[in-house]
C-alpha atoms as a PDB file:
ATOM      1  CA  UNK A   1       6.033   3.423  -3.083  1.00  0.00           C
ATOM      2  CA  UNK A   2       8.914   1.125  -2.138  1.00  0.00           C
ATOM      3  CA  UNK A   3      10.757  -1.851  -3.977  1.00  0.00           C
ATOM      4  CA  UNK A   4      11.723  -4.665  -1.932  1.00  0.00           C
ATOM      5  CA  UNK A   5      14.345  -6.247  -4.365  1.00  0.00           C
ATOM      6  CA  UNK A   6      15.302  -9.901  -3.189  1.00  0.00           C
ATOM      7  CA  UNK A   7      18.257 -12.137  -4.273  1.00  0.00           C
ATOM      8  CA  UNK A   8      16.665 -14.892  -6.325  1.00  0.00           C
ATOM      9  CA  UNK A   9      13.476 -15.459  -8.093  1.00  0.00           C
ATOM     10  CA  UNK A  10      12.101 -17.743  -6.048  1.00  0.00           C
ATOM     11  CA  UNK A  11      12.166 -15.697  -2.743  1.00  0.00           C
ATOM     12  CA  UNK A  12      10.222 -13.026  -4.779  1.00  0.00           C
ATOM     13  CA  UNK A  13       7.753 -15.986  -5.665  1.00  0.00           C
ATOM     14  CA  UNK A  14       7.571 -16.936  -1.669  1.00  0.00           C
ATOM     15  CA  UNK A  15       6.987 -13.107  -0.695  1.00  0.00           C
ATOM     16  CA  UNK A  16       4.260 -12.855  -3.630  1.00  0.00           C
ATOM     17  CA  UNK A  17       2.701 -15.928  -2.024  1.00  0.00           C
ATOM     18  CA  UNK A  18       2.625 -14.403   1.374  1.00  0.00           C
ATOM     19  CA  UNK A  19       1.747 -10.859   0.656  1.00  0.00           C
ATOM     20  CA  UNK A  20      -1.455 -12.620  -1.541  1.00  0.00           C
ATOM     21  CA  UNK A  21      -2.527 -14.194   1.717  1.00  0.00           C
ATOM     22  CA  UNK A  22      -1.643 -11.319   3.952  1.00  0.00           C
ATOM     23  CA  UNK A  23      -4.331  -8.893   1.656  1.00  0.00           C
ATOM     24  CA  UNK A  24      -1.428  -6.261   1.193  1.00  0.00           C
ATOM     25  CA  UNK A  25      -1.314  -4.726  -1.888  1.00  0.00           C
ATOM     26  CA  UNK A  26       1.479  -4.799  -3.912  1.00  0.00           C
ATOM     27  CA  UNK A  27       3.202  -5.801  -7.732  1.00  0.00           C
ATOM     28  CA  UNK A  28       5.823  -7.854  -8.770  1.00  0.00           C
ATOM     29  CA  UNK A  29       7.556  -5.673 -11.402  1.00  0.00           C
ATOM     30  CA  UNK A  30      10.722  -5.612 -13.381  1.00  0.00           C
ATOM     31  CA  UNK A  31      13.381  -4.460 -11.038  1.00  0.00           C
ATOM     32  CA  UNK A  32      14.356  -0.918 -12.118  1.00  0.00           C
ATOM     33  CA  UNK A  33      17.304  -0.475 -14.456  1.00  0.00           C
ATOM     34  CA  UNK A  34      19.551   1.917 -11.946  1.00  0.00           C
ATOM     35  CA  UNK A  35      18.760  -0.996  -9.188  1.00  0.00           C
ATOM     36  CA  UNK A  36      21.234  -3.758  -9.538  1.00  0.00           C
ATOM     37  CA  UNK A  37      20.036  -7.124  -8.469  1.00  0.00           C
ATOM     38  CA  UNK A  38      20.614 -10.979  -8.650  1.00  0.00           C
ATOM     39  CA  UNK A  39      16.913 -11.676  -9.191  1.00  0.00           C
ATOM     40  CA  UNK A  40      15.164  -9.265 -12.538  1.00  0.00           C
ATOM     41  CA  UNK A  41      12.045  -9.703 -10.410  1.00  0.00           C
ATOM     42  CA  UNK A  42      11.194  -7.265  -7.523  1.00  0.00           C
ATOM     43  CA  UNK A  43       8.165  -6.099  -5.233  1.00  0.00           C
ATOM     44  CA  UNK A  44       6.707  -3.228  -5.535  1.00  0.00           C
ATOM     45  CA  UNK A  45       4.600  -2.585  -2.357  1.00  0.00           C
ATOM     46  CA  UNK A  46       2.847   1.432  -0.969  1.00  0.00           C
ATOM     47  CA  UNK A  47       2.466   0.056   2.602  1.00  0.00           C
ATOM     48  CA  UNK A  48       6.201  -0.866   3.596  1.00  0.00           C
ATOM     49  CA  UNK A  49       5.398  -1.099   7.097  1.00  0.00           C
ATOM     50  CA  UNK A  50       2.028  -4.062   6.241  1.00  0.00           C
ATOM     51  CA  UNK A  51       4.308  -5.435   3.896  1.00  0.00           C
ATOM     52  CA  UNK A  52       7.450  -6.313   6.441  1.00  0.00           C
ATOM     53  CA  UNK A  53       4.795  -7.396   8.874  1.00  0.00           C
ATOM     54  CA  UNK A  54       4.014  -9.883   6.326  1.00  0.00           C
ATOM     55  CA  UNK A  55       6.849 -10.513   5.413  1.00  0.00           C
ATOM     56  CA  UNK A  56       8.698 -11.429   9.240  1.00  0.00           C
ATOM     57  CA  UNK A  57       9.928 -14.552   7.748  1.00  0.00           C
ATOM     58  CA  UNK A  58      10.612 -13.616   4.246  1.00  0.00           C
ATOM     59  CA  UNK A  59      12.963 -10.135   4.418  1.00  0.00           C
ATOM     60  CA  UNK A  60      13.849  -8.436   1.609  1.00  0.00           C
ATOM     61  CA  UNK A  61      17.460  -8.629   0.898  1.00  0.00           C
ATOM     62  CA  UNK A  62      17.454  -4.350   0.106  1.00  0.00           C
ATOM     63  CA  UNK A  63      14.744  -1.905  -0.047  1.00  0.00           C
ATOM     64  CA  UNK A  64      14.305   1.149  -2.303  1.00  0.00           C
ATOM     65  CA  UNK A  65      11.893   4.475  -1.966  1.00  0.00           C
ATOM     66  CA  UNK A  66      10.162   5.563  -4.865  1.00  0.00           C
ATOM     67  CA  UNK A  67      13.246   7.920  -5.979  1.00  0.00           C
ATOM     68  CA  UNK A  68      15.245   4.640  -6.291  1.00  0.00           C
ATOM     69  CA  UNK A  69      17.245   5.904  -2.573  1.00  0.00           C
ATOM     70  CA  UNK A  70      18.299   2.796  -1.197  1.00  0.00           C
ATOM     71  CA  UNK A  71      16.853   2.732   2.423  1.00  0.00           C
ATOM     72  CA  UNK A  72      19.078   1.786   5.106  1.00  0.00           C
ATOM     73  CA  UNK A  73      19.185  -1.164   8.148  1.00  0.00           C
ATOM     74  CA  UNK A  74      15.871  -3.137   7.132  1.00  0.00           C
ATOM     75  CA  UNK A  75      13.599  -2.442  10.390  1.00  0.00           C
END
């Protein structure tokens, strides 16, 4: 599981839109308390690697693991 956390709420509306028409499967969620973001709003996705092929146009700003690690350079 991995949170793609984004900087406003509407880029995690655009990337809801996308992933929806991409057939990934994912959540928007409440962005976990010990993740600090601009946006409350987050992603919540199992397939990182469908997800950012989705999402080539709309990157994530960071991206967490499910232990709330913050993952490094965005690939």
């Amino acid at each position: 599981m991995y949170y793609l956390i984004y900087r406003r709420t509407l880029d995690v509306m655009k990337a809801d839109m996308v992933l929806s028409g991409a057939g990934v499967s994912y959540e928007v969620v409440p962005v976990p308390k010990s993740i600090s973001s601009e946006c409350g709003l987050c992603i919540r996705v199992g397939d990182l690697q469908a997800a950012l092929d989705a999402l080539s146009h709309h990157r994530p700003l960071k991206i967490y693991n499910a232990e709330l690690e913050e993952l490094g350079d965005i690939p």
